[in-house]
Protein backbone atom coordinates (compact mmCIF):
# COMPACT_ATOMS: atom_id res chain seq x y z
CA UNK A 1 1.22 8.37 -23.86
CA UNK A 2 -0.99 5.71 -23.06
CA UNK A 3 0.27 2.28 -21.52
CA UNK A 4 -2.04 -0.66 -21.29
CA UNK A 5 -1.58 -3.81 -19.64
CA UNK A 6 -2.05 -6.47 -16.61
CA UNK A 7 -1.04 -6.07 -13.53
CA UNK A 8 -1.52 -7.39 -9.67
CA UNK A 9 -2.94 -4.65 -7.29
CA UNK A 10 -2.36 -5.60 -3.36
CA UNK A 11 -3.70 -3.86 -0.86
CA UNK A 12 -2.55 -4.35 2.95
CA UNK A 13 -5.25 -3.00 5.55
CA UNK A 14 -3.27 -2.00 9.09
CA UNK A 15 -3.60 0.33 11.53
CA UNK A 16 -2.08 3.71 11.75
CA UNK A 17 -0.06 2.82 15.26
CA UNK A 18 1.43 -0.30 14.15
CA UNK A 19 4.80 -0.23 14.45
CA UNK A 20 7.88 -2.34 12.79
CA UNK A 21 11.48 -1.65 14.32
CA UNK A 22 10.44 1.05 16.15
CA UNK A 23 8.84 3.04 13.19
CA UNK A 24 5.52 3.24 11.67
CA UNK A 25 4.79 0.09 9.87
CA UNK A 26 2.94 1.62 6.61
CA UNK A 27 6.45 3.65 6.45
CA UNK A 28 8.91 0.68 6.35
CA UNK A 29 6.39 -1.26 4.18
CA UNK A 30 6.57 1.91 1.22
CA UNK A 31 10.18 1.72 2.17
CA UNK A 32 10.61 -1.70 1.50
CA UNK A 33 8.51 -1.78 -1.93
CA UNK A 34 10.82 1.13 -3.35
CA UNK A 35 14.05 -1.28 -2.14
CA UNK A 36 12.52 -4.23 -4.10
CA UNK A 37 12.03 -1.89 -7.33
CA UNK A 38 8.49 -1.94 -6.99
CA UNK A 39 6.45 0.48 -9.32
CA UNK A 40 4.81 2.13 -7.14
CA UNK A 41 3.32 2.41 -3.82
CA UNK A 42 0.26 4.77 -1.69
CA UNK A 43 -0.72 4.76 1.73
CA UNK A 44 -4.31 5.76 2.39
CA UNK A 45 -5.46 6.98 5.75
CA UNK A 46 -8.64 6.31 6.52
CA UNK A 47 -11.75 8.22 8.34
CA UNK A 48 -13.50 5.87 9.79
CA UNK A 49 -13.79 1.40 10.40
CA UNK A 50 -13.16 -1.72 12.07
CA UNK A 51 -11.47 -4.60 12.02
CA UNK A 52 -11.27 -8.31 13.39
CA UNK A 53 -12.11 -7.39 16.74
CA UNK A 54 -14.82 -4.63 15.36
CA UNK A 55 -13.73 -1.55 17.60
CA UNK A 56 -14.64 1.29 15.77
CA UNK A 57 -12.00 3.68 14.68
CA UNK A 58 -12.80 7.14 14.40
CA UNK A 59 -11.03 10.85 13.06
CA UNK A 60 -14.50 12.63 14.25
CA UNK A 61 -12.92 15.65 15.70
CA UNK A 62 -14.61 14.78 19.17
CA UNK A 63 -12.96 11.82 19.81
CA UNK A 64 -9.50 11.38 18.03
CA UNK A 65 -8.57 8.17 17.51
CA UNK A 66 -5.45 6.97 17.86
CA UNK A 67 -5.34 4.28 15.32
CA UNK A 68 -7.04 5.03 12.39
CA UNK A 69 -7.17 2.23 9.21
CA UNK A 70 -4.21 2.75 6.93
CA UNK A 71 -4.34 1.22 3.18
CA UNK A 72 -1.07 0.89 1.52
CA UNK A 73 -1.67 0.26 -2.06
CA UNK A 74 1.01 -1.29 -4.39
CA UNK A 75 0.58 -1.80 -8.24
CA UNK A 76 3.04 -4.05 -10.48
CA UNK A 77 3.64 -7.13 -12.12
CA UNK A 78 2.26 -10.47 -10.80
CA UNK A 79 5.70 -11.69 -10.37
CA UNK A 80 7.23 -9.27 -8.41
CA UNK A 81 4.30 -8.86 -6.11
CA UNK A 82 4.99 -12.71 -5.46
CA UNK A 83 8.11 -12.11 -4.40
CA UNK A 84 7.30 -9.17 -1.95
CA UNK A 85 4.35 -10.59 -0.44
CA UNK A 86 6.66 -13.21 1.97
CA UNK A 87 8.45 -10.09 3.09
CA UNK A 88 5.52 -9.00 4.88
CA UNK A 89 5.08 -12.32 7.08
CA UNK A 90 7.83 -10.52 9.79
CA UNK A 91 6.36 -7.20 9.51
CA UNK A 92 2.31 -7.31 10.02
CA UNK A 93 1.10 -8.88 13.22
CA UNK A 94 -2.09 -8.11 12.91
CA UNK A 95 -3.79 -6.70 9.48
CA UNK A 96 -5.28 -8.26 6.34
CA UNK A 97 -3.76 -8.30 2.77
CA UNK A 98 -5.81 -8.69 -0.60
CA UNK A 99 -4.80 -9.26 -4.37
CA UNK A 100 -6.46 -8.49 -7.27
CA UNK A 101 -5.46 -8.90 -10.92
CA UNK A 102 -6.06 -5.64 -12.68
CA UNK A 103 -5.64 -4.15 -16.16
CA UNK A 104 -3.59 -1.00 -15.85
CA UNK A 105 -4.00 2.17 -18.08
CA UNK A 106 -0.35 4.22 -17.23
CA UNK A 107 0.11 7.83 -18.26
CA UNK A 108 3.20 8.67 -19.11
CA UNK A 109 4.98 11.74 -21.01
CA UNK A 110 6.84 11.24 -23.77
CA UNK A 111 10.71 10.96 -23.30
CA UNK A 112 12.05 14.15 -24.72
CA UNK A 113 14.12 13.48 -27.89
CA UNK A 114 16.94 15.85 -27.55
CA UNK A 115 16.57 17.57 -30.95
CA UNK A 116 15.31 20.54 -29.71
């Protein structure tokens, strides 16, 4: 089954050895989304880029990087993205955070109906 419908897509750009209480801080962000009954959340590592202070970061087998760009990428309703978004002020020191409005197509199977 098909579900359309809007929805707020925000996407938080950090590195990959950024830290929050002593763990990885795309980890406790995920972690804190599913607390807040978010739909859904996916971190992204990525290959290659730069950031503010445009030092390149690299996975080229050569030269491993330590600190490679991490995308964490949360979909849901406008509202409750409002209400997560403060939560993040404590958590990112450095990083940049984006919101888009979006129209959302969900797949979902249909609930079984117990006649069987």
């Amino acid at each position: 089954m098909k579900t359309p419908g809007d929805a707020e897509l925000l996407r938080i750009f950090i590195g990959e050895s950024d830290k929050y209480e002593g763990r990885p801080l795309y980890e406790k962000i995920v972690d804190l989304a599913r607390e807040q009954g978010l739909a859904g959340a996916t971190v992204l590592r990525g290959t290659l880029g730069f950031g503010a202070h445009s030092h390149m970061h690299s996975a080229k087998i050569l030269r491993l990087s330590e600190d490679l760009p991490m995308v964490i990428e949360i979909v849901d309703k406008p509202q409750k993205i409002e209400r997560f978004v403060p939560l993040l002020d404590g958590m990112i020191q450095e990083g940049l955070v984006t919101l888009e409005s979006i129209h959302v197509l969900a797949y979902r199977a249909p609930e079984p109906s117990g006649d069987d």
